[in-house]
N, C-alpha and C. Protein backbone atom coordinates (compact mmCIF):
# COMPACT_ATOMS: atom_id res chain seq x y z
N UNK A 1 123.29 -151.67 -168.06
CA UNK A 1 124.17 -151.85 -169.19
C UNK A 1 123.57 -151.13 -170.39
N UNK A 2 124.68 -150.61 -171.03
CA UNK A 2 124.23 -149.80 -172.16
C UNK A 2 124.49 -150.65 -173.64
N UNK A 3 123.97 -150.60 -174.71
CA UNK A 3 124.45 -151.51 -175.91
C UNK A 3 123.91 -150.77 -176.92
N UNK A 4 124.99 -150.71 -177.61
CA UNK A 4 124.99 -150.34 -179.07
C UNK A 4 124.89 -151.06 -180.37
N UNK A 5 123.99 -150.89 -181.35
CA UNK A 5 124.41 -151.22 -182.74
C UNK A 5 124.40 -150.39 -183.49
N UNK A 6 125.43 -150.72 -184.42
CA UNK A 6 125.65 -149.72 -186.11
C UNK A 6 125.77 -150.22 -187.03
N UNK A 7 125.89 -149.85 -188.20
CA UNK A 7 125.83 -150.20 -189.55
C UNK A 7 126.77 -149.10 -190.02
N UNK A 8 127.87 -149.63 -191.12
CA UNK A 8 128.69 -148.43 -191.83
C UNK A 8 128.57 -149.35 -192.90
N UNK A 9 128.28 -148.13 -194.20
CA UNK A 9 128.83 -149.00 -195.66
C UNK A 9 129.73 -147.48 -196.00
N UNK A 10 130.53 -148.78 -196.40
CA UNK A 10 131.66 -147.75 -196.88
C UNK A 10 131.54 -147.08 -198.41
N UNK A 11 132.09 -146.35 -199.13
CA UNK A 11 132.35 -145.81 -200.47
C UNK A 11 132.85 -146.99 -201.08
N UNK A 12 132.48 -146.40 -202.75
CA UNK A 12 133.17 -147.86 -203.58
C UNK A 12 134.82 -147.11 -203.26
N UNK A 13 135.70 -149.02 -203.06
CA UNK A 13 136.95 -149.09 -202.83
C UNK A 13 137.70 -148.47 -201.79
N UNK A 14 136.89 -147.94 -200.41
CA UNK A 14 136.91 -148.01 -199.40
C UNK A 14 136.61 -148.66 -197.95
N UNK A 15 136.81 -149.41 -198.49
CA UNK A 15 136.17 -150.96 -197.37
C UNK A 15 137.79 -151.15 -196.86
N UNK A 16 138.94 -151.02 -197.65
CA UNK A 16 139.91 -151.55 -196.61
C UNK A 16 140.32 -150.62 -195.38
N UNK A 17 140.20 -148.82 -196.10
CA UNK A 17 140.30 -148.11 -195.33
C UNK A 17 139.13 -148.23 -193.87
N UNK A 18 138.27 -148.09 -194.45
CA UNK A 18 137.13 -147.91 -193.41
C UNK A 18 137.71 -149.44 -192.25
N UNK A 19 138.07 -150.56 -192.48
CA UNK A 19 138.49 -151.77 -191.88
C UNK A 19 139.54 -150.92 -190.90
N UNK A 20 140.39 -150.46 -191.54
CA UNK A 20 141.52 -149.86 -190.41
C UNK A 20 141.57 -149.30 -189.16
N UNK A 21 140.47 -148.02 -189.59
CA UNK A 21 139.88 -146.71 -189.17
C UNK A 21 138.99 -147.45 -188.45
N UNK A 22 138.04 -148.30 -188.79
CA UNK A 22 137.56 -149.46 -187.09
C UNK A 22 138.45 -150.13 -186.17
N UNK A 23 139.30 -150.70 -187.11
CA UNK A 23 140.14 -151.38 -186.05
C UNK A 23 140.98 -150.38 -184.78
N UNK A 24 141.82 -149.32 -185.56
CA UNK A 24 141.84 -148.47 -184.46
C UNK A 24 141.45 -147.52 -183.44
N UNK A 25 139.47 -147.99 -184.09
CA UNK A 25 138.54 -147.38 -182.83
C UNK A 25 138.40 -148.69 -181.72
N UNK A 26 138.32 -149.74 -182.61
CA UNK A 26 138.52 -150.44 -181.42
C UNK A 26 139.29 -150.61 -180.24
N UNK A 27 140.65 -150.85 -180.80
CA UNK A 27 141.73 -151.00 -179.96
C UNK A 27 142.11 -149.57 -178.99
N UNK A 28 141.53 -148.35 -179.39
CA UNK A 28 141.04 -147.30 -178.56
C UNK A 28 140.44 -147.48 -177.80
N UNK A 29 139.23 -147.73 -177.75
CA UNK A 29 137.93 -148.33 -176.83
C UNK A 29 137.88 -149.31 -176.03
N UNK A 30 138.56 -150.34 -175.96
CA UNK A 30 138.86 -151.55 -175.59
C UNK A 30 139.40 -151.23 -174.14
N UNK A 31 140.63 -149.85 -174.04
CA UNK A 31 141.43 -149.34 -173.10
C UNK A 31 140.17 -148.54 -172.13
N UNK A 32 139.16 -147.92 -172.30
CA UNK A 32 138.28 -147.19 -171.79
C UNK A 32 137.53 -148.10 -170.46
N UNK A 33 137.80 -148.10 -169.39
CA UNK A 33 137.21 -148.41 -168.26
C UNK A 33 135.97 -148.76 -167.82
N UNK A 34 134.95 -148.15 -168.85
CA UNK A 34 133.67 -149.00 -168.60
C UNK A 34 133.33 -149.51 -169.85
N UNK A 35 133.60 -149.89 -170.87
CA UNK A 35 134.10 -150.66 -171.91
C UNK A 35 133.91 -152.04 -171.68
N UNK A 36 133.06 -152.59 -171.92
CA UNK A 36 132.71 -154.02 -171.88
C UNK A 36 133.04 -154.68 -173.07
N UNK A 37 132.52 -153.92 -174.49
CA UNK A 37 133.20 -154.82 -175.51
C UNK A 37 132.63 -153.76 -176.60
N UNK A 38 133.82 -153.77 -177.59
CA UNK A 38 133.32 -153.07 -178.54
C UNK A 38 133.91 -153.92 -180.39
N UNK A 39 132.65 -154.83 -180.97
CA UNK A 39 133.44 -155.46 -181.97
C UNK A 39 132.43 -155.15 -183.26
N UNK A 40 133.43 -155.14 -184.23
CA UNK A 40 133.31 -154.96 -185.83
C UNK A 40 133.33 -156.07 -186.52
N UNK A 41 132.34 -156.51 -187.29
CA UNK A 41 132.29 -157.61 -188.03
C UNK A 41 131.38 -156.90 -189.54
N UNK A 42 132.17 -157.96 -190.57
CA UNK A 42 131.87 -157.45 -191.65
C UNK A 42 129.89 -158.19 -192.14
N UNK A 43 129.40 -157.83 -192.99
CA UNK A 43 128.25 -158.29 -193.09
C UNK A 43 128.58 -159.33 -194.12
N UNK A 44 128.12 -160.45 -193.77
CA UNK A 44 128.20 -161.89 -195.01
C UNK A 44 127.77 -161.65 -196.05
N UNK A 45 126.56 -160.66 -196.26
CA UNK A 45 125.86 -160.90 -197.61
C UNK A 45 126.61 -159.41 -198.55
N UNK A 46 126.80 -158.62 -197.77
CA UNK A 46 127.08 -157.38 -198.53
C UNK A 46 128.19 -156.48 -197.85
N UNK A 47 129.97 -157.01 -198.19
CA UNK A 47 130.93 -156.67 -197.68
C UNK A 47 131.26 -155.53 -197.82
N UNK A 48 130.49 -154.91 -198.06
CA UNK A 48 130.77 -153.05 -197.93
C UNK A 48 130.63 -152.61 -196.58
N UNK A 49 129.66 -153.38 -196.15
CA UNK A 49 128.65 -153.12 -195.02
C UNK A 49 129.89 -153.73 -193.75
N UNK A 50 130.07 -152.78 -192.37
CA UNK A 50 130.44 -153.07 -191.39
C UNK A 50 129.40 -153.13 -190.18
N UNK A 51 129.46 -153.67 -188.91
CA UNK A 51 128.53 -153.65 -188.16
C UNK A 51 129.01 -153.32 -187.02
N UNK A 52 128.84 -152.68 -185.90
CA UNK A 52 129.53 -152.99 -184.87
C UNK A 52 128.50 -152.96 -183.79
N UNK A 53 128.95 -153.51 -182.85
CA UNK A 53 128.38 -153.95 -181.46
C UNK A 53 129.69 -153.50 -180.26
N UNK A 54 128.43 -152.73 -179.47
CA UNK A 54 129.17 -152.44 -178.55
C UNK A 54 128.31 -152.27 -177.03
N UNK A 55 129.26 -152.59 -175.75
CA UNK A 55 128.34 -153.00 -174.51
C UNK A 55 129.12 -151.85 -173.42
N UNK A 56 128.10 -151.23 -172.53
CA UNK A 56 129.07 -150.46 -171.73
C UNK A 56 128.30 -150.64 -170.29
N UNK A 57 129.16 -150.54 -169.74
CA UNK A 57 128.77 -150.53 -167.65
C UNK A 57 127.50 -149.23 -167.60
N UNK A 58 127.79 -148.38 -168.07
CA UNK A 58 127.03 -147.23 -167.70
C UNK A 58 126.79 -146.17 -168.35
N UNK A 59 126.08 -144.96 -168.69
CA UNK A 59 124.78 -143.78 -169.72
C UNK A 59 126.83 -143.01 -169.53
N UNK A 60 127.39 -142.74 -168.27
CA UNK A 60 128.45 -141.84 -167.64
C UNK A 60 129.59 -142.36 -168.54
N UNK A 61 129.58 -143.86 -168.74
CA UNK A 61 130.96 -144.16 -169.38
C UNK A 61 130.67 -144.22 -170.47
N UNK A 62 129.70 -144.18 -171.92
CA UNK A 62 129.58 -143.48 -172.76
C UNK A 62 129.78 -142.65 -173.62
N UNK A 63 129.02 -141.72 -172.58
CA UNK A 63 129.13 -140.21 -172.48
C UNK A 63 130.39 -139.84 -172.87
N UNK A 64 131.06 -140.41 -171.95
CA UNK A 64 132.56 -140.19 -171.54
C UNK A 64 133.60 -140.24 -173.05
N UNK A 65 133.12 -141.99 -173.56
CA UNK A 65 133.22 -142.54 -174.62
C UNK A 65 133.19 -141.60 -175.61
N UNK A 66 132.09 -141.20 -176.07
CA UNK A 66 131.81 -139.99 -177.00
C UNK A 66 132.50 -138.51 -177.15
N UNK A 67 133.13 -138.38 -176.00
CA UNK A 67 134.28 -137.41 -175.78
C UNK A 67 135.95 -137.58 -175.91
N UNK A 68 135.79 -138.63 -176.66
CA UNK A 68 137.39 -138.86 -176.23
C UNK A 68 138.13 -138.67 -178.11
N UNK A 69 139.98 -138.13 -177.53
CA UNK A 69 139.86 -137.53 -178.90
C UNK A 69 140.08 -138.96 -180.34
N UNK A 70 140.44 -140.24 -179.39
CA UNK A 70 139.58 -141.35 -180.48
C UNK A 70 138.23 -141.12 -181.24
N UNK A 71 137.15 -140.96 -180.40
CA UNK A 71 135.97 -140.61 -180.92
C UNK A 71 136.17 -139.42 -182.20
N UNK A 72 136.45 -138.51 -182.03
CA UNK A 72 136.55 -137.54 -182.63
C UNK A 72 137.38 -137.83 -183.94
N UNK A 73 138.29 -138.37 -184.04
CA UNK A 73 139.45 -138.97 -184.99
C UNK A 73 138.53 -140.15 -185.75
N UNK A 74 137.79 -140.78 -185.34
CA UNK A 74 136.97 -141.34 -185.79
C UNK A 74 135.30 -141.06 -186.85
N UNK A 75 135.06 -139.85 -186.49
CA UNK A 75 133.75 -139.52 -186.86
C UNK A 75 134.59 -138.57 -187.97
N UNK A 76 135.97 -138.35 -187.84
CA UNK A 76 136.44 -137.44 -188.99
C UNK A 76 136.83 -138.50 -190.16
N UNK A 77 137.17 -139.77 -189.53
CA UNK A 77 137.24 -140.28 -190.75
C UNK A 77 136.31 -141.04 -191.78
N UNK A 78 135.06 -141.20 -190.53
CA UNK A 78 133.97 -141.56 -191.19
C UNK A 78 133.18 -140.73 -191.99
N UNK A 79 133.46 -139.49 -192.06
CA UNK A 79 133.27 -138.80 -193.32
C UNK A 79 133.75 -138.73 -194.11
N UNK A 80 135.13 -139.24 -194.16
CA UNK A 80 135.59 -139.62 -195.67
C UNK A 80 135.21 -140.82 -196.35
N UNK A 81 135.07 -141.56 -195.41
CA UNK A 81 135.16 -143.22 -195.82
C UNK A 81 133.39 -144.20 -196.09
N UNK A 82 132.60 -142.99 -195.90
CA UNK A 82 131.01 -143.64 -195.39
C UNK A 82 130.31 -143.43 -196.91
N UNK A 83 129.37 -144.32 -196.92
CA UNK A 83 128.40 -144.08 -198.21
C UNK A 83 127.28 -144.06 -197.92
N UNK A 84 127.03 -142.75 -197.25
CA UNK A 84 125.72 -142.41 -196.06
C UNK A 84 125.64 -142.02 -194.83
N UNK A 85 125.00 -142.41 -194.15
CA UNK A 85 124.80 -142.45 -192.55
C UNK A 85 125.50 -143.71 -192.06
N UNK A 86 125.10 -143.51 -191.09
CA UNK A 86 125.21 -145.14 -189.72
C UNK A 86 124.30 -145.11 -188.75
N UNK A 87 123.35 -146.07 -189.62
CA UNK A 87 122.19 -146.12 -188.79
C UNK A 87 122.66 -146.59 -187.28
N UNK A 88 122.00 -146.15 -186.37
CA UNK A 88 122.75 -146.61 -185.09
C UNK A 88 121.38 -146.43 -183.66
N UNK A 89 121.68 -147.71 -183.03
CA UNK A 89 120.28 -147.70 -181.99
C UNK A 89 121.12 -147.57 -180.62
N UNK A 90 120.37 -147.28 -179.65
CA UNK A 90 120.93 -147.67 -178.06
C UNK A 90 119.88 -148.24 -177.97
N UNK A 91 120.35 -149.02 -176.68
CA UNK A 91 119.40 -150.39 -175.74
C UNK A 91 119.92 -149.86 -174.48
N UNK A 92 119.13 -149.79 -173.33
CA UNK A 92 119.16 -149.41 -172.35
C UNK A 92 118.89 -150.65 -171.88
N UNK A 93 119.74 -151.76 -171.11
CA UNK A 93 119.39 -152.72 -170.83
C UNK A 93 119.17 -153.38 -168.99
N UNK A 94 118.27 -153.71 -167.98
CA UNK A 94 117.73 -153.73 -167.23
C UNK A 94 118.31 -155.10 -166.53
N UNK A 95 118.19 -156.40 -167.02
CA UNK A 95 118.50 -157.12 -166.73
C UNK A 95 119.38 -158.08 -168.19
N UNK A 96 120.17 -158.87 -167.78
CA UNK A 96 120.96 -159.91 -168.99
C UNK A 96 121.13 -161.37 -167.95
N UNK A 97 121.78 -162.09 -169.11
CA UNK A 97 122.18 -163.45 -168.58
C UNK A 97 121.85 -164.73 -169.59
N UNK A 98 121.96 -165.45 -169.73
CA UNK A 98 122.01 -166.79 -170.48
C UNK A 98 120.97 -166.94 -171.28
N UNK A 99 120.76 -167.59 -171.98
CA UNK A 99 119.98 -167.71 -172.93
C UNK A 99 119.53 -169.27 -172.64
């Protein structure tokens, strides 16, 4: 399993846009076949700030992920809408299960 985190802060008075422009990466992604889960939540302390988490079957469905013209429609709008980067990690994950 593959897992993602990010961080987006948006521009001043772009937080509703940037909200949208996630939501319809989500509901893009969601349809993608090795797509385990891909969700956006705002940060409690500093609502500029978006976060997202995302889980995938496999490095191939990704990949795949990163090619699609959602993706692309997406990273175009996150250059309008960003106040910076997006810091962003992968986890290459081995084993999971309960806590």
């Amino acid at each position: 399993m593959i897992v993602i985190k990010a961080a987006f802060q948006a521009k001043p008075g772009k937080v509703d846009e940037l909200k949208v422009a996630c939501q319809a990466m989500a509901t893009a992604t969601h349809a993608e076949p090795t797509n385990i889960s891909y969700t956006f939540s705002s940060d409690l302390a500093d609502p500029t700030w978006l976060h997202l988490f995302e889980e995938w079957e496999t490095e191939e469905g990704l990949a795949e992920h990163f090619a699609t013209p959602h993706m692309a429609d997406f990273i175009t709008a996150l250059g309008e809408l960003l106040d910076g980067g997006a810091p962003t990690t992968k986890y290459v994950v081995s084993s999971f299960g309960p806590l």
